[in-house]
N, C-alpha and C. Protein backbone atom coordinates (compact mmCIF):
# COMPACT_ATOMS: atom_id res chain seq x y z
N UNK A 1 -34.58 52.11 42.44
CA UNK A 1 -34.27 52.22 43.86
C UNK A 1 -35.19 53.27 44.47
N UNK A 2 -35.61 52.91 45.66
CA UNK A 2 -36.81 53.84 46.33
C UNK A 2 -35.89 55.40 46.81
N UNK A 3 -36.21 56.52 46.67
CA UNK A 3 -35.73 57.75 46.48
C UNK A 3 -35.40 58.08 48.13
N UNK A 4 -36.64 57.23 48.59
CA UNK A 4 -36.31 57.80 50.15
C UNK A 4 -35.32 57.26 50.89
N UNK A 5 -34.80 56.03 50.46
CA UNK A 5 -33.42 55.34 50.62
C UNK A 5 -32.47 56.04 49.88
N UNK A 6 -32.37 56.67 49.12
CA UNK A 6 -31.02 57.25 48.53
C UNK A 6 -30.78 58.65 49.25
N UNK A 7 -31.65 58.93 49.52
CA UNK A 7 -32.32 60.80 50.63
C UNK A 7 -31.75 60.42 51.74
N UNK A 8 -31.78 59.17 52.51
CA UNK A 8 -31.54 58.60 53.74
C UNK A 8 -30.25 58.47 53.81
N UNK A 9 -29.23 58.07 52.51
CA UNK A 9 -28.24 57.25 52.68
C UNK A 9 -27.09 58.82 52.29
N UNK A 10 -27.67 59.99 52.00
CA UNK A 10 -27.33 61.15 51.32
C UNK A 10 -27.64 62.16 52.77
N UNK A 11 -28.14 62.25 53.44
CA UNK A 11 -28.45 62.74 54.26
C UNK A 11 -27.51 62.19 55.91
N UNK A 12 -27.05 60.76 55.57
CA UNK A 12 -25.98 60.42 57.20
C UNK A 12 -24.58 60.94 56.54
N UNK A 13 -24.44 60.37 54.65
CA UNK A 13 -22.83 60.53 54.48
C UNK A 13 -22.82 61.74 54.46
N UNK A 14 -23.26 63.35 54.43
CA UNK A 14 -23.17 64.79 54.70
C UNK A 14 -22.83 64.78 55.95
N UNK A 15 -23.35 64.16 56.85
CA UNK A 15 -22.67 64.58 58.07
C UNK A 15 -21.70 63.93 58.55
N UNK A 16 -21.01 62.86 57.80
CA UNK A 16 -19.81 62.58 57.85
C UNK A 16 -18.42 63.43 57.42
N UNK A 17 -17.53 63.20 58.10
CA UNK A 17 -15.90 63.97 57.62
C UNK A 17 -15.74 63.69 55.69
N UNK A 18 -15.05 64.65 55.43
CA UNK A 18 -14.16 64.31 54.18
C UNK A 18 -14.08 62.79 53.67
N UNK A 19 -13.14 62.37 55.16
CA UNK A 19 -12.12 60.99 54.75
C UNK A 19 -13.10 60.11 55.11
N UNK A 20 -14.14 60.33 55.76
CA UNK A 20 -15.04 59.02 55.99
C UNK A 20 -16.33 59.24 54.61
N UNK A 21 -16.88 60.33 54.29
CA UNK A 21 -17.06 60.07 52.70
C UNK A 21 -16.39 59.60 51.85
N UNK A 22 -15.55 59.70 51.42
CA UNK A 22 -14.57 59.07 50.52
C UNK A 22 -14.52 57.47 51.14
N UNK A 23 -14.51 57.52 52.11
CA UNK A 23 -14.83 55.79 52.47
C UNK A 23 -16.13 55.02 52.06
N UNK A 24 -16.79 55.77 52.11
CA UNK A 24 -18.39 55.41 51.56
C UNK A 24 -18.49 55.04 50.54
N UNK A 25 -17.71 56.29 49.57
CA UNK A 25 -17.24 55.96 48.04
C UNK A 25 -16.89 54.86 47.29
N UNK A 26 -15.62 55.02 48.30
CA UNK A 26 -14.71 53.19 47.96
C UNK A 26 -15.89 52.22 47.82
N UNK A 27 -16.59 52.15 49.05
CA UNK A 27 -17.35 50.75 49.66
C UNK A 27 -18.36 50.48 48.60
N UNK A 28 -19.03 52.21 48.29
CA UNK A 28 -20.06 51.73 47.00
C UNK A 28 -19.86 51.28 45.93
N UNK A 29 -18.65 51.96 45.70
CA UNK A 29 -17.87 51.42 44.28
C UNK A 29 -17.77 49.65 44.11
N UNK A 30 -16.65 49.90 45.20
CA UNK A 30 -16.93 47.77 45.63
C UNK A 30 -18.01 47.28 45.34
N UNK A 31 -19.01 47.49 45.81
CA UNK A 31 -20.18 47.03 46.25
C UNK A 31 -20.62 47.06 44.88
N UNK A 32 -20.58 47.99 43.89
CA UNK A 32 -20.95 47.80 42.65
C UNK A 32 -20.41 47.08 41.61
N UNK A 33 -19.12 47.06 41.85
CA UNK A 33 -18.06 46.01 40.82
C UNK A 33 -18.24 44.30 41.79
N UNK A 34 -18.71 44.10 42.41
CA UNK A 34 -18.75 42.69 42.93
C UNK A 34 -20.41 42.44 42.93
N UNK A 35 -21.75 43.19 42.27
CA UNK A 35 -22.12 42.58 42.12
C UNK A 35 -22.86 42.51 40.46
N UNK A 36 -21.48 42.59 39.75
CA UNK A 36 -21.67 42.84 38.09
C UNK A 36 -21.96 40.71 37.86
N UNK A 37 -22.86 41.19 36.48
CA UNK A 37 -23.00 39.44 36.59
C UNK A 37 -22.00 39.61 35.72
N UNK A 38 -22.16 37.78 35.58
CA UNK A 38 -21.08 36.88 34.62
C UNK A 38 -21.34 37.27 33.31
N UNK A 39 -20.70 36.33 32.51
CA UNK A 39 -21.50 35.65 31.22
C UNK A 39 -22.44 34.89 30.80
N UNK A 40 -23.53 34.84 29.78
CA UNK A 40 -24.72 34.13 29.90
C UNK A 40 -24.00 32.98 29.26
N UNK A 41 -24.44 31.52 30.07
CA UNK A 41 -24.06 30.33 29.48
C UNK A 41 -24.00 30.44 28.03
N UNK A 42 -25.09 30.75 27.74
CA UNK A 42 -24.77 30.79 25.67
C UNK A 42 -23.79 31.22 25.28
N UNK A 43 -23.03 32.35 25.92
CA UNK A 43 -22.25 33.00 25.44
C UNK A 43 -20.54 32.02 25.48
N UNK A 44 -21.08 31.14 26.18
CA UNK A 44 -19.71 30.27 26.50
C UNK A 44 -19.74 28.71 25.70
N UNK A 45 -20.90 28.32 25.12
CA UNK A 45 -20.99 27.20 24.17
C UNK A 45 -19.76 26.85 23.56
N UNK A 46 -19.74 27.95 23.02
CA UNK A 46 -18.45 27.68 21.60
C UNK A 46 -16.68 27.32 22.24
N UNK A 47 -17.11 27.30 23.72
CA UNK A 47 -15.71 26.97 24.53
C UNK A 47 -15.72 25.19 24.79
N UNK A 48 -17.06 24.78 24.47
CA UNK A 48 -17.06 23.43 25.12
C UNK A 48 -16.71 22.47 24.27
N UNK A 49 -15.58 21.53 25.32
CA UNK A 49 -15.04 20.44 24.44
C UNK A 49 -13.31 21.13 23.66
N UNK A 50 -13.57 22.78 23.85
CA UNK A 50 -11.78 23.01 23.54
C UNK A 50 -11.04 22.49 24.48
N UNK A 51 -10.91 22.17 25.27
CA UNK A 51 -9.89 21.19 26.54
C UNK A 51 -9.76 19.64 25.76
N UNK A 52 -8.42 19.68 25.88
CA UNK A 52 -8.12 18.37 25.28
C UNK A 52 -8.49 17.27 26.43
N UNK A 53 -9.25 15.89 26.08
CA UNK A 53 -9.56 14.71 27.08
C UNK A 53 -8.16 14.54 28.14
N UNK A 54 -6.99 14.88 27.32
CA UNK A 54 -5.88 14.08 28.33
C UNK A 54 -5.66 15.59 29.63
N UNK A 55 -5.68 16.41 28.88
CA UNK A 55 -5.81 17.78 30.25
C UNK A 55 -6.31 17.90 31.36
N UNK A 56 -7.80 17.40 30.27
CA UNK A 56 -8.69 17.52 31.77
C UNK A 56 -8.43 16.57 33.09
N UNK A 57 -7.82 15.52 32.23
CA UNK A 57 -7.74 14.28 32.99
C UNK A 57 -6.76 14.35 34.01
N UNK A 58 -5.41 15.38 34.02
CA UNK A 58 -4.47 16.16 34.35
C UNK A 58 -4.64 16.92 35.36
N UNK A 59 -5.88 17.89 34.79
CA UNK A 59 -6.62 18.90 35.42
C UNK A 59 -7.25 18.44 36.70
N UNK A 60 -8.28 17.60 36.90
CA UNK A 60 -9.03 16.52 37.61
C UNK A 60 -8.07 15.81 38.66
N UNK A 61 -6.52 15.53 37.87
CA UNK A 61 -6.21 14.62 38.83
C UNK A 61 -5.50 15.56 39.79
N UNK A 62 -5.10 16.70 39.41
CA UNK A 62 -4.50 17.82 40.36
C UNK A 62 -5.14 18.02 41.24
N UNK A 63 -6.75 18.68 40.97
CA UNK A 63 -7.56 19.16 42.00
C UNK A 63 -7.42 18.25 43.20
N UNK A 64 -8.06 16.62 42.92
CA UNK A 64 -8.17 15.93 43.76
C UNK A 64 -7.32 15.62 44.44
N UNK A 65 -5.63 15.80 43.93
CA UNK A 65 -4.81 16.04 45.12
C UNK A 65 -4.55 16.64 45.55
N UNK A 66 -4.97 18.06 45.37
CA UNK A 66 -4.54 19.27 45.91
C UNK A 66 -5.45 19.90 46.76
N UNK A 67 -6.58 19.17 46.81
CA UNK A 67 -7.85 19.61 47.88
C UNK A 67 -7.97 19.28 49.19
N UNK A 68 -8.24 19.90 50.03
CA UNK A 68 -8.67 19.89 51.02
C UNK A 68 -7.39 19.71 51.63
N UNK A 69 -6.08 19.95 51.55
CA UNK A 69 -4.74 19.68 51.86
C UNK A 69 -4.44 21.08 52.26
N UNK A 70 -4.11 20.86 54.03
CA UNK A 70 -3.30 22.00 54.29
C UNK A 70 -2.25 22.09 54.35
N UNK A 71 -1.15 23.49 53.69
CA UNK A 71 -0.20 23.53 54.31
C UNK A 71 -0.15 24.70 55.29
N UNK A 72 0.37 23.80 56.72
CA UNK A 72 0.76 25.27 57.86
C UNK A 72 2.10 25.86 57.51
N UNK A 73 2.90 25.78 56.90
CA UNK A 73 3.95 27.03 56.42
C UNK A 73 3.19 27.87 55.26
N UNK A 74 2.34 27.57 54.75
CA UNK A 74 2.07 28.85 54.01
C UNK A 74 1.72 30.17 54.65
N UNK A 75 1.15 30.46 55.74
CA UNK A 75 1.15 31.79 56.60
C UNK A 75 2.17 32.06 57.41
């Protein structure tokens, strides 16, 4: 990361309050746990094909009825 961006970004949150640093905090934190990667496909091989044929088939037929279906009592 370029130094003069971290100088920049270190230099507005100082002249922020307490409680609005600590907000900064939060946000970076976030900002760092949402953009952790996944798993590398390889690492998930040994999962394929554990779903039994009749599940998926279960699985599949749920989605497709359960998609794109609103309900207005849920809010």
């Amino acid at each position: 990361m370029d130094g003069s961006l971290i100088e920049a970004i270190v230099e507005q949150v100082r002249t922020l309050p307490v409680e609005a640093q600590e907000q900064v905090l939060a946000f970076a934190v976030a900002l760092r746990r949402a953009s952790r990667q996944g798993v590398a496909g390889r690492r998930l091989l040994p999962f394929a094909n554990s779903i039994p044929a009749d599940d998926v088939a279960i699985i599949r037929e749920a989605i497709e009825i359960g998609c794109e279906q609103i309900d207005r009592d849920e809010w």
